[in-house]
Protein backbone atom coordinates (compact mmCIF):
# COMPACT_ATOMS: atom_id res chain seq x y z
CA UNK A 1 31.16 -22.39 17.18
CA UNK A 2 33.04 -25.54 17.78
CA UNK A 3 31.88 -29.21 16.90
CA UNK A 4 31.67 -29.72 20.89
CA UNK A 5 29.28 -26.61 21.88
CA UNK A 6 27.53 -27.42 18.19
CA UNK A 7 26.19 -31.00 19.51
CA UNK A 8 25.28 -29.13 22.52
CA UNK A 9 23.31 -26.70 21.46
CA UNK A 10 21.96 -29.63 19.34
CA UNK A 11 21.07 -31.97 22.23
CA UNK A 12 19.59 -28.80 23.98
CA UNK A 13 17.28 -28.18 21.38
CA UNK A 14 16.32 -32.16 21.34
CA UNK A 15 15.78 -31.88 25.09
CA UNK A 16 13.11 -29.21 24.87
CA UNK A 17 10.97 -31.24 22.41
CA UNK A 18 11.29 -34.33 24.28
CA UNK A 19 9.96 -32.39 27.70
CA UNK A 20 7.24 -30.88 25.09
CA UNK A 21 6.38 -34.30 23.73
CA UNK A 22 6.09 -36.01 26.82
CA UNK A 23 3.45 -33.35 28.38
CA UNK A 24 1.35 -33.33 24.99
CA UNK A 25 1.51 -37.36 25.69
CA UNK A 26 0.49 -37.02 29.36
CA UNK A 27 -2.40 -35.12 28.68
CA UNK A 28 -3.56 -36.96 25.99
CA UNK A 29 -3.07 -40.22 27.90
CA UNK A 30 -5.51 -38.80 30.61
CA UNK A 31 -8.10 -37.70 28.37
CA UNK A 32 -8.35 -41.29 26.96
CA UNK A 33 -10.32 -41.86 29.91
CA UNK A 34 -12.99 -38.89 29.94
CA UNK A 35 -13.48 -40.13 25.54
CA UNK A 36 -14.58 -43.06 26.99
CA UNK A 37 -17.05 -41.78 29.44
CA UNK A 38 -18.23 -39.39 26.89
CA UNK A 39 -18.75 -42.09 24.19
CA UNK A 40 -20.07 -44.72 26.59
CA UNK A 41 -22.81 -41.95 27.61
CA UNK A 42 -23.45 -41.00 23.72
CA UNK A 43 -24.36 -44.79 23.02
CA UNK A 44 -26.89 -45.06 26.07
CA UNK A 45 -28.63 -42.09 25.58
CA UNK A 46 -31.99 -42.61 24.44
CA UNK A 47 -34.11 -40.64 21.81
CA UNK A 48 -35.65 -37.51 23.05
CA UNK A 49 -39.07 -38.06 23.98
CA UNK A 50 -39.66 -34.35 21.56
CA UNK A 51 -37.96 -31.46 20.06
CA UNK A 52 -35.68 -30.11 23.40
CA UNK A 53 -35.40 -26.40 23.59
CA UNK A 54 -32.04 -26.51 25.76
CA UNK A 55 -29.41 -28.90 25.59
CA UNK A 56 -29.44 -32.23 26.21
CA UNK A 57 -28.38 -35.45 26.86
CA UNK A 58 -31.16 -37.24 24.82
CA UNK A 59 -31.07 -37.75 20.96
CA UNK A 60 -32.97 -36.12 18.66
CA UNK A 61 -32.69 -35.42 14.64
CA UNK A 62 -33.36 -32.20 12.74
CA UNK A 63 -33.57 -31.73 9.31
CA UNK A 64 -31.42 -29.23 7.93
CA UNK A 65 -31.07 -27.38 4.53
CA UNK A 66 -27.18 -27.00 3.35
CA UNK A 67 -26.31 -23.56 2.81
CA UNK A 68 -22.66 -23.77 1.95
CA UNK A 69 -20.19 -26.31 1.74
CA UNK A 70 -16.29 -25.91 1.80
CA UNK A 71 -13.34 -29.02 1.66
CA UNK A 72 -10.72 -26.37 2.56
CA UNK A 73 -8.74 -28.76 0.40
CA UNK A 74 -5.21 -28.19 0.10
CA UNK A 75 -5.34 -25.37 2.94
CA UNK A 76 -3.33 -26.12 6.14
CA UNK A 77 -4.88 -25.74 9.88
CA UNK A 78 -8.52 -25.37 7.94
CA UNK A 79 -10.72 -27.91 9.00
CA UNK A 80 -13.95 -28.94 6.31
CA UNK A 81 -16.73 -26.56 7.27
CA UNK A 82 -20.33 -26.43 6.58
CA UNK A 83 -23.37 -24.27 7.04
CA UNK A 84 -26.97 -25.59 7.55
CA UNK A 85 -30.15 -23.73 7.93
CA UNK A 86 -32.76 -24.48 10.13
CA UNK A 87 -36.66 -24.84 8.86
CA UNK A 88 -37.06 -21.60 10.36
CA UNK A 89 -33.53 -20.16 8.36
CA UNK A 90 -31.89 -20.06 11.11
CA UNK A 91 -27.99 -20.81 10.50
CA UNK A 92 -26.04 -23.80 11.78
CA UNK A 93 -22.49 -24.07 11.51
CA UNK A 94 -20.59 -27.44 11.45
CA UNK A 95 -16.94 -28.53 11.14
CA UNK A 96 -16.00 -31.99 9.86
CA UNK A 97 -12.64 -33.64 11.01
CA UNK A 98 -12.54 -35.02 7.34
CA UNK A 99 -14.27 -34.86 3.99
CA UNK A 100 -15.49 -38.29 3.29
CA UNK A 101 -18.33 -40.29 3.05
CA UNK A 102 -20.37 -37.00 3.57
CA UNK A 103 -19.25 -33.97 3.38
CA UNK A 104 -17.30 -34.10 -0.13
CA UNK A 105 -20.61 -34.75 -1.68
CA UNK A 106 -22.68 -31.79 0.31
CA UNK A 107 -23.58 -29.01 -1.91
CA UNK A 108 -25.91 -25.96 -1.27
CA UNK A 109 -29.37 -26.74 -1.25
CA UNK A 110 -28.88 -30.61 0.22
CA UNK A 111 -30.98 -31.84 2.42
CA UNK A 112 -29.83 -33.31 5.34
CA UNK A 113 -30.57 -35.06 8.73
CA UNK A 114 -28.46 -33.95 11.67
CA UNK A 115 -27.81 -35.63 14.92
CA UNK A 116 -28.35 -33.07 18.15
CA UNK A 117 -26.77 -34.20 21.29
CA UNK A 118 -25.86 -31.85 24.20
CA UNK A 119 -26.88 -29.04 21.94
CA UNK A 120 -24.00 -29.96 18.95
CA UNK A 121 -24.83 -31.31 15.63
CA UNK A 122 -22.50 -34.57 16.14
CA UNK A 123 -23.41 -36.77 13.33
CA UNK A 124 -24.81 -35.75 10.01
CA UNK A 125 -26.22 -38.00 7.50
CA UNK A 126 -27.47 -37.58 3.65
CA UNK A 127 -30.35 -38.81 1.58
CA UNK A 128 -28.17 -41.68 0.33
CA UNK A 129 -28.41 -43.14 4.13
CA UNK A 130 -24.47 -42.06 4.56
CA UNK A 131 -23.35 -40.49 8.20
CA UNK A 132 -20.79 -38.81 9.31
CA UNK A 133 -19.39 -37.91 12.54
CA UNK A 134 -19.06 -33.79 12.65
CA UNK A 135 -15.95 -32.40 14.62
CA UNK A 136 -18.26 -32.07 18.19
CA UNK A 137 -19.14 -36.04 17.31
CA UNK A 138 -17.97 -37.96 20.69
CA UNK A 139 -17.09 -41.34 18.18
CA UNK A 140 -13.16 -42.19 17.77
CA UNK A 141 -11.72 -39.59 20.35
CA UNK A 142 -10.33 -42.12 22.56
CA UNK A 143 -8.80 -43.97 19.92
CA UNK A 144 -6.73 -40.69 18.67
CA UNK A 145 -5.74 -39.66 22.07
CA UNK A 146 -4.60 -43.57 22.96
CA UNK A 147 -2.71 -43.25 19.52
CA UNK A 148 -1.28 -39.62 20.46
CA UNK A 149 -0.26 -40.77 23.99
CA UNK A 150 2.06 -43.68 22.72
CA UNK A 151 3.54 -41.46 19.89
CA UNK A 152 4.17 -38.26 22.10
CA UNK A 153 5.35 -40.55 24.79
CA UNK A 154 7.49 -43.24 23.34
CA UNK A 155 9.21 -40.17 21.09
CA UNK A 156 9.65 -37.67 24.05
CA UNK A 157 11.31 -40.50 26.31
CA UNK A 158 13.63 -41.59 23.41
CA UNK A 159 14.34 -38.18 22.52
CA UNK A 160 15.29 -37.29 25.90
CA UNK A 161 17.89 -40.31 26.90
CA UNK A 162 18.97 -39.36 23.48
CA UNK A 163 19.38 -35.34 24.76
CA UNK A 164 20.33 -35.68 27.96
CA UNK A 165 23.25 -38.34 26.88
CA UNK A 166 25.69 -36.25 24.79
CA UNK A 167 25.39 -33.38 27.89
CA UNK A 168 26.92 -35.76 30.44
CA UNK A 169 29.58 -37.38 27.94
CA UNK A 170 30.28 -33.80 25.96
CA UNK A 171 33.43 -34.36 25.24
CA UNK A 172 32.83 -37.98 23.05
CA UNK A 173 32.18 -38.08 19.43
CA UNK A 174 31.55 -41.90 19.77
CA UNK A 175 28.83 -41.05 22.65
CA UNK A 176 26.82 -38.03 20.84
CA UNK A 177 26.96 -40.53 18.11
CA UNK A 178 24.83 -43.68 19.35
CA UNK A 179 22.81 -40.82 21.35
CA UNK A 180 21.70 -39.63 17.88
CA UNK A 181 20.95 -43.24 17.40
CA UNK A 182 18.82 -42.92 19.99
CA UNK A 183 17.21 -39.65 19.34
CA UNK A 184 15.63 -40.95 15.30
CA UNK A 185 15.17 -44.13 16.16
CA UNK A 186 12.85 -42.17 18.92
CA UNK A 187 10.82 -40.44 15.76
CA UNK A 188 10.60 -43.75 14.04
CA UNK A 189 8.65 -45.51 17.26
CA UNK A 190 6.49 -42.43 17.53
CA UNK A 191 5.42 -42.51 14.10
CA UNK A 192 4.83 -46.27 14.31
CA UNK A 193 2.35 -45.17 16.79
CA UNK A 194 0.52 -43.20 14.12
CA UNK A 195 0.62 -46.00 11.53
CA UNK A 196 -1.14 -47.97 14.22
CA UNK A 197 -3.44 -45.25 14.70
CA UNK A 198 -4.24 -44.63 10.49
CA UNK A 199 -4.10 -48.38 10.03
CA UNK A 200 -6.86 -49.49 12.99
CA UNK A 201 -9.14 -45.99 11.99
CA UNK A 202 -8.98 -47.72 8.31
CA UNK A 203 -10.78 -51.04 8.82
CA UNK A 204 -12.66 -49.77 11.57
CA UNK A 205 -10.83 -52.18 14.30
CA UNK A 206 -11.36 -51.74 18.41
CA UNK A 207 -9.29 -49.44 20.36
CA UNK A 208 -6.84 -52.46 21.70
CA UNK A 209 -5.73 -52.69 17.69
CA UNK A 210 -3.83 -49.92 17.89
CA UNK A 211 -1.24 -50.64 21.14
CA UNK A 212 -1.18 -54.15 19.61
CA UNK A 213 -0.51 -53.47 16.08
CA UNK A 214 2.48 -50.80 17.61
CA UNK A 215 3.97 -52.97 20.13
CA UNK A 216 5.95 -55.28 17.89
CA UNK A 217 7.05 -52.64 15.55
CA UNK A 218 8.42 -50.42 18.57
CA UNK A 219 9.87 -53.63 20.18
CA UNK A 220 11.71 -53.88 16.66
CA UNK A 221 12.90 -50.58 16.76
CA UNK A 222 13.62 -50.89 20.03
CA UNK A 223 16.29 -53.80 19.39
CA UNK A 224 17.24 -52.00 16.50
CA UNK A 225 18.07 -48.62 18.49
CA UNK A 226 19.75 -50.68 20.74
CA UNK A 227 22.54 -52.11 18.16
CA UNK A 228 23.26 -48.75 16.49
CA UNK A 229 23.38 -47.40 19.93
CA UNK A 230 26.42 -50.22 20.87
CA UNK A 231 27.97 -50.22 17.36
CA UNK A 232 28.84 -46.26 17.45
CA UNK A 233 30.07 -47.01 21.22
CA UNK A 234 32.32 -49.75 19.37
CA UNK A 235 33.01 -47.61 16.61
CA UNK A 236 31.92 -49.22 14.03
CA UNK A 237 30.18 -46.10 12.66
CA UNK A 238 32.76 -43.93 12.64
CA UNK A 239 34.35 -42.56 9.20
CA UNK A 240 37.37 -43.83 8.69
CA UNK A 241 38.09 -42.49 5.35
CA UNK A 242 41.33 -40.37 5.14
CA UNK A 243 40.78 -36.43 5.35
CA UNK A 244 40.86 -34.67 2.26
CA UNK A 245 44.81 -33.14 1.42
């Protein structure tokens, strides 16, 4: 296979992603919406009036008796798991999106207080006072899928100018160049958007931290992407170092 059909094949491949990136950002980017309708109606809901025996909207807490507790740590795809018991024995299971302040320190035996909304144990908390959101728990949705919408998105449209460029100017090492420009400087604005993400979920900031802790840092890139992009259409990346006798 020739240089030529290799960069195709290359910007190909890119191209899928990108169309896969930008419908995982889409998606998320709608859902941002319905996080905040679910969270809004989790904070207004108002203490069940006694124990409900379907599911509800109101709020009501159980005590529960920890059966088993497991980190999962250092296994991929394995989210933190837990299973309570009911007064009565009966078993509740529970899945924890991380390990801390919580969960790390449940052990069998424990006694704990869960949250029950909607039928779901969404918040559990210890007998030091600690809580922690379970994986059902409606609290910091919105802000992962505003976080996952500008990652997927700002990578996926990068990506595909960077793609689609080298298939319409196949024939132009200088061309495929800067488009590869553009294609990583594409990965680095997405993961900015994560940074934001990890950085506002850290000190416990509003959602509007994280599009205004990104912004800059993808308006950087941006520029930055921009005069690699020119500079290989100049030339000035090319190797000019004499080929090997």
């Amino acid at each position: 296979m020739g240089s030529a059909q290799l960069r195709v094949v290359r910007a190909v491949v890119w191209l899928l992603i990108a169309v896969v990136a930008l419908v995982a950002g889409v998606v998320m980017a709608f859902e941002v919406r319905d996080a905040l309708e679910r969270e809004r109606k989790f904070r207004a809901a108002p203490t069940c009036a006694s124990v409900p025996v379907k599911a509800s909207g109101c709020l009501w807490e159980q005590e529960f008796t920890v059966r088993s507790a497991d980190a999962h740590r250092g296994e991929r795809n394995e989210a933190a798991e837990a299973e309570l018991s009911l007064p009565s024995g009966e078993p509740w299971e529970v899945t924890f999106r991380q390990t801390d302040p919580v969960m790390s320190g449940m052990g069998p035996g424990d006694n704990v207080v869960g949250l029950i909304w909607h039928g779901q144990v969404i918040e559990i908390r210890d007998a030091d006072g600690q809580r922690q959101q379970t994986s059902d728990g409606p609290l910091g949705w919105p802000e992962d899928r505003l976080g996952g919408a500008l990652a997927f998105v700002s990578f996926g449209l990068t990506a595909l100018v960077g793609s689609l460029w080298p298939l319409f100017a196949r024939r132009s090492r200088r061309h495929a160049k800067a488009a590869t420009m553009v294609r990583w400087h594409g990965v680095g604005i997405g993961a900015t958007a994560v940074l934001a993400l990890w950085v506002q979920g850290a000190n416990e900031w509003p959602m509007w931290a994280i599009p205004a802790l990104w912004g800059p840092l993808a308006l950087l890139l941006l520029a930055s992407m921009v005069g690699f992009a020119v500079a290989a259409l100049r030339g000035d990346l090319d190797d000019d170092a004499p080929p090997a006798p």
